[in-house]
Each structure stands twice: as structure tokens, then as C-alpha cells.
N, C-alpha and C. Protein backbone atom coordinates (compact mmCIF):
# COMPACT_ATOMS: atom_id res chain seq x y z
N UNK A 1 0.85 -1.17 0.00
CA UNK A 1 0.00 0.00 0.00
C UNK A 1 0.90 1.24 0.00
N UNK A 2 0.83 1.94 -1.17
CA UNK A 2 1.20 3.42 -1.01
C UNK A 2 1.28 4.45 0.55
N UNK A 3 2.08 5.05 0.76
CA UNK A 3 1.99 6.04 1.90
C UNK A 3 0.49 6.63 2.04
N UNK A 4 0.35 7.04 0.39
CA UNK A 4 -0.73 8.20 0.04
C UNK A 4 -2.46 7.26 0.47
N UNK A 5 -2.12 6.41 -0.02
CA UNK A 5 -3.46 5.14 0.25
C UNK A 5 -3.32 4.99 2.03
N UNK A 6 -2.40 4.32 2.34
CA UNK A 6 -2.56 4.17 3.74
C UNK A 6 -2.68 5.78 4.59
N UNK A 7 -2.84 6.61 4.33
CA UNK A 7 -3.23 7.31 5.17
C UNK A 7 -5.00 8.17 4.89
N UNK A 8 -5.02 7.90 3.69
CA UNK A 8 -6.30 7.86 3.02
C UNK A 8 -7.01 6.86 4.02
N UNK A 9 -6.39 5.30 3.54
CA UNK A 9 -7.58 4.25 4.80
C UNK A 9 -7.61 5.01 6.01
N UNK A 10 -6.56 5.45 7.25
CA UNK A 10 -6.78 6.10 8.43
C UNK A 10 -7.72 6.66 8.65
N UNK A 11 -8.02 7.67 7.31
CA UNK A 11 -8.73 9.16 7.46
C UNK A 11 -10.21 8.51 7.57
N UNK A 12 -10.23 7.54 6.32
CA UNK A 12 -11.69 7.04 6.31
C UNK A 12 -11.71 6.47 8.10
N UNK A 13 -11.29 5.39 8.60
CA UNK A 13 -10.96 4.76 9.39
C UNK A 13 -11.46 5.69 10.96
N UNK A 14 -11.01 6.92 10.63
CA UNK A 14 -11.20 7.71 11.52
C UNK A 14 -12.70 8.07 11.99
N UNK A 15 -12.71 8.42 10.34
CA UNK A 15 -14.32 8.46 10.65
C UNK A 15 -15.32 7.62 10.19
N UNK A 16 -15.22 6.50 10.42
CA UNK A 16 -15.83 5.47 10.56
C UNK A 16 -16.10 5.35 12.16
N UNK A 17 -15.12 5.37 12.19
CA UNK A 17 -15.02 5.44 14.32
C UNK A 17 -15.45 6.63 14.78
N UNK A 18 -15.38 7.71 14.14
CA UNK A 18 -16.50 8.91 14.83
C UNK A 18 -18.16 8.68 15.20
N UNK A 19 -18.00 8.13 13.89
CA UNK A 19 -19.65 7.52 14.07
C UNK A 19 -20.21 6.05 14.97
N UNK A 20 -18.49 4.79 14.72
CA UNK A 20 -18.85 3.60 15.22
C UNK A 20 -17.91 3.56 16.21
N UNK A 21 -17.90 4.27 17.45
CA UNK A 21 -16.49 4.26 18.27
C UNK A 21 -16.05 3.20 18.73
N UNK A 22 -17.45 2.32 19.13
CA UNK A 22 -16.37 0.78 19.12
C UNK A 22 -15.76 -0.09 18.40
N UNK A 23 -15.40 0.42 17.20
CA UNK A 23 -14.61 0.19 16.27
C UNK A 23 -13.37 -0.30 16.49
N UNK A 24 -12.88 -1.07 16.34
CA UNK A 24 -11.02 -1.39 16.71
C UNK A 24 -10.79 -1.30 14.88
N UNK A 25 -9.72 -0.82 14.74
CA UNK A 25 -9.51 -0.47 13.58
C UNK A 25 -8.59 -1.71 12.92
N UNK A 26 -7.83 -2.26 14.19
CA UNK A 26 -7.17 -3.31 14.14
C UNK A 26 -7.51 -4.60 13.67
N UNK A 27 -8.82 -4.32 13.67
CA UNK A 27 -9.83 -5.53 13.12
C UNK A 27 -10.47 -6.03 11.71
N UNK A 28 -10.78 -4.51 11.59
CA UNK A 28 -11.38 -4.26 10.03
C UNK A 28 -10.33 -4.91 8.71
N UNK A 29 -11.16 -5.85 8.26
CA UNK A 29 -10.35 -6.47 6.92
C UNK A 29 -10.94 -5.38 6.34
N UNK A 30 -9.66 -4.92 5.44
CA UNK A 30 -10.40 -3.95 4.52
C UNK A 30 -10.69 -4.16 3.05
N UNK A 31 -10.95 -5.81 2.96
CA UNK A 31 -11.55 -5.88 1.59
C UNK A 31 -13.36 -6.94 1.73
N UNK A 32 -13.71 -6.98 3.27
CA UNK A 32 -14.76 -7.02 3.73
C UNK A 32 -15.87 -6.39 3.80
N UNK A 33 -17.05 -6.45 4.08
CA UNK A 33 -18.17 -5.65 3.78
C UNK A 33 -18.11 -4.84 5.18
N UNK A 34 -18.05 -3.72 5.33
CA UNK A 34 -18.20 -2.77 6.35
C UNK A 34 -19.44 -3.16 7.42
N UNK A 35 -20.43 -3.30 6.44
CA UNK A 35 -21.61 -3.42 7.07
C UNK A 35 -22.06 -4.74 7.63
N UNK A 36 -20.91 -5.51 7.42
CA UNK A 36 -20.87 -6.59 8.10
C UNK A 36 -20.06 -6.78 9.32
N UNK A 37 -19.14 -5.86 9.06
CA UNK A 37 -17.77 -6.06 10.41
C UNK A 37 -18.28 -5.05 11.36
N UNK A 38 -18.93 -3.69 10.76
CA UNK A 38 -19.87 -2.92 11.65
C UNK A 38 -21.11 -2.83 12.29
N UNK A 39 -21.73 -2.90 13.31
CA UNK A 39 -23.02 -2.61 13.41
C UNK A 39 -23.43 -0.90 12.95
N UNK A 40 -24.32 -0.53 11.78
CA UNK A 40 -24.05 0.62 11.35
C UNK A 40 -25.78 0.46 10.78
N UNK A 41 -26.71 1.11 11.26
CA UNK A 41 -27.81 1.29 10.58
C UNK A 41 -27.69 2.05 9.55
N UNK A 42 -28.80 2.53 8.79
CA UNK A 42 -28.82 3.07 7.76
C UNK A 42 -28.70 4.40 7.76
N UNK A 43 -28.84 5.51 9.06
CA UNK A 43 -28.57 6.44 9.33
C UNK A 43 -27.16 6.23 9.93
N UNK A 44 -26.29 5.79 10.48
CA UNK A 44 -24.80 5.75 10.55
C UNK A 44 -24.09 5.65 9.59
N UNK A 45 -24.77 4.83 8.55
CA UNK A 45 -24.13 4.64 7.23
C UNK A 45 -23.73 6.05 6.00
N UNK A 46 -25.26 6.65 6.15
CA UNK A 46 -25.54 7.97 5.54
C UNK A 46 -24.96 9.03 6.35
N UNK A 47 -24.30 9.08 7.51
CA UNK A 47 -23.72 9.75 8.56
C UNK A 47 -22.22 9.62 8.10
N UNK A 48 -21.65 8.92 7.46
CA UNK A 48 -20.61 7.99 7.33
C UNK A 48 -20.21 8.76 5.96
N UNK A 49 -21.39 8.51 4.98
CA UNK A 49 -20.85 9.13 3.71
C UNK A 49 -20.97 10.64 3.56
N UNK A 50 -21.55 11.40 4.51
CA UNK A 50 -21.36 12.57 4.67
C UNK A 50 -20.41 13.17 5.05
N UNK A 51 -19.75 12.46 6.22
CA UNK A 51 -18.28 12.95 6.84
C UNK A 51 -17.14 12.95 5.73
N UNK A 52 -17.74 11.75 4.52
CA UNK A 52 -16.82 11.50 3.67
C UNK A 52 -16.68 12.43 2.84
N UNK A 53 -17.85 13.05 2.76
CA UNK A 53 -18.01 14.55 1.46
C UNK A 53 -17.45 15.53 2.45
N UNK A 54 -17.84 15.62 3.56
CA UNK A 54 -17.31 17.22 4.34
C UNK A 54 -15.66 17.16 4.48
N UNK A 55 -15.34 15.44 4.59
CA UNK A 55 -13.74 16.15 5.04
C UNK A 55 -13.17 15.78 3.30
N UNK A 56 -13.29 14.98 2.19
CA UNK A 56 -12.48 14.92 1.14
C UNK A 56 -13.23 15.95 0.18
N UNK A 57 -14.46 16.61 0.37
CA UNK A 57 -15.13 17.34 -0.87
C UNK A 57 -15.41 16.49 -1.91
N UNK A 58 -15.63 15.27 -1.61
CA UNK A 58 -16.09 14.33 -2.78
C UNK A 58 -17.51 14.17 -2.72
N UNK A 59 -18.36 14.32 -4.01
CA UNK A 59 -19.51 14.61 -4.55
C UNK A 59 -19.57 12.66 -4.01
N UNK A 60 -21.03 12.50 -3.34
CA UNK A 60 -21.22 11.05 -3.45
C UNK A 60 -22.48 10.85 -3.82
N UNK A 61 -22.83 10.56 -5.30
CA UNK A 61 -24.21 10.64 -5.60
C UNK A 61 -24.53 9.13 -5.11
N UNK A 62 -26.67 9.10 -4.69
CA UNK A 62 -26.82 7.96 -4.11
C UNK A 62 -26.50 6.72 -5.25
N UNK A 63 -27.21 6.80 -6.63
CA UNK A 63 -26.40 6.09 -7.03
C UNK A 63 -25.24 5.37 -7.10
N UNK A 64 -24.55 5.72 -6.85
CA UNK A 64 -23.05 5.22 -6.12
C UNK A 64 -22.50 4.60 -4.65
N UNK A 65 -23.80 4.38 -4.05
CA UNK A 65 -23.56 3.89 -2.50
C UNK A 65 -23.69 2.26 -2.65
N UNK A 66 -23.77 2.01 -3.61
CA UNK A 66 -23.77 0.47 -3.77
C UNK A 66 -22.48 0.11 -3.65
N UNK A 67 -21.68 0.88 -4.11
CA UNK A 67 -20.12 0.68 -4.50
C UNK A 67 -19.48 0.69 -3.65
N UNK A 68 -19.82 1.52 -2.55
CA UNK A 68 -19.18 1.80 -1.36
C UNK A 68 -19.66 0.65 -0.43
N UNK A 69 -18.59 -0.43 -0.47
CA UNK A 69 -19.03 -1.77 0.29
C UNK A 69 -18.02 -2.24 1.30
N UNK A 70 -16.67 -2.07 0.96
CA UNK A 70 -15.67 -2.78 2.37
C UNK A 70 -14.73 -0.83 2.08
N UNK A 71 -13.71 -1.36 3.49
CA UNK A 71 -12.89 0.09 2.80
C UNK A 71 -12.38 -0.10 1.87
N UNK A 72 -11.51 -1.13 1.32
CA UNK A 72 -11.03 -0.54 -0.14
C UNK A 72 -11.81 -0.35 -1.17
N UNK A 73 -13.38 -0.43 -1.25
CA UNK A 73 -13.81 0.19 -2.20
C UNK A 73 -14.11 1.53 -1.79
N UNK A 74 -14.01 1.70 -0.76
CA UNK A 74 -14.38 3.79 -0.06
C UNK A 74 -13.28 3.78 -0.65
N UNK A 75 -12.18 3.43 -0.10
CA UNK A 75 -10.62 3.97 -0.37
C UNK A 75 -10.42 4.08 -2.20
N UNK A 76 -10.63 3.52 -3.04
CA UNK A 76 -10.53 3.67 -4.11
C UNK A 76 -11.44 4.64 -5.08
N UNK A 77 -12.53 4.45 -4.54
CA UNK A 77 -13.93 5.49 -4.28
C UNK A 77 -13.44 6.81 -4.48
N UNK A 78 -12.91 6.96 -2.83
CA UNK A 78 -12.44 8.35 -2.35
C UNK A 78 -11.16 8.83 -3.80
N UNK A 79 -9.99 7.84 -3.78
CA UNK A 79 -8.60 7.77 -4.43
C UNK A 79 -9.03 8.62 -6.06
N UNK A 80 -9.82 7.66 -6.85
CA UNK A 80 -10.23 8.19 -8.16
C UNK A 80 -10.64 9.70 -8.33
N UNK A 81 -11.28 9.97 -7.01
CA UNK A 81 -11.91 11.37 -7.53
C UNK A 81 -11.63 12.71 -6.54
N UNK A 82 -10.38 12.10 -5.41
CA UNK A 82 -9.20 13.72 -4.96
C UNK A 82 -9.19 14.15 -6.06
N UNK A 83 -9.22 15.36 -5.80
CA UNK A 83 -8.76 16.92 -6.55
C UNK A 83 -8.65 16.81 -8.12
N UNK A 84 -9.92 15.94 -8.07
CA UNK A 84 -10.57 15.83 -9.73
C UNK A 84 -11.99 16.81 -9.89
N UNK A 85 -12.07 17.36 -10.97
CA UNK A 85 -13.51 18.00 -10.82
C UNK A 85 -14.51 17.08 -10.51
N UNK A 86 -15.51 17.69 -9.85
CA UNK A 86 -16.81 16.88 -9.67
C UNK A 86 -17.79 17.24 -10.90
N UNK A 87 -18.69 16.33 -11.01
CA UNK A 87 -19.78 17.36 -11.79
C UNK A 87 -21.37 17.12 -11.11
């Protein structure tokens, strides 16, 4: 994993645990379904992808929440579209 990627996972990581604090981060496979390793209703979830737009400025249309399934698909998610235009 890149420097630039592994601190990308953290950030997500971080706030994943803002919202799921009993989170051990130490735990999370990150090519697992989130919503399986998390207890995360559907409002934590949508809580989750918001933190993701306020702290990277990434546009997350709902269409696209399917995609967002373990972290490395956030992480690649997020990766593709840093300091790319949105539309």
C-alpha cells in the first residue's frame, strides 16, 4: 500500500469510528463488507458518507452507494476522484 493510500484508509478509518467508536480499527479487513464487520444502521451509514463529502469534498451521488461496500472500495472510491472535478 502506497503512503498516500494508507493514510487515506486512516482518514476514512477515523471516521468510521466517529460515528462507530467501538470500532477497533485493528480488526477491520479492509476488503470485507463494512456493514458486516460494523453494526451501522442506515442512518450511521448515511452519517458515514457525509463525513466522507465534508472532510475529502467528494460529490457522493446515491447512485453510487452500492459501491461503497468494504474500505477498499471507499478507499478507491475516495482515491479516483481527490482533486478531480466533480460534476
Amino acid at each position: 500500500m502506497t503512503p498516500e493510500r494508507n493514510a487515506l484508509m486512516q482518514t476514512v478509518v477515523t471516521l468510521l469510528r466517529a460515528i462507530a467508536p467501538e470500532v477497533e480499527a485493528d480488526t477491520l479487513v479492509p476488503a470485507r463488507s463494512l456493514r458486516q464487520q460494523v453494526d451501522l444502521d442506515s442512518m450511521d451509514w448515511l452519517n458515514f458518507l457525509v463525513s466522507l463529502h465534508e472532510r475529502f469534498g467528494v460529490n457522493i451521488p446515491e447512485s453510487d452507494y452500492a459501491q461503497l461496500v468494504s474500505l477498499d472500495t471507499v478507499v478507491n472510491y475516495l482515491a479516483s476522484r481527490i482533486d478531480k472535478p466533480q460534476v
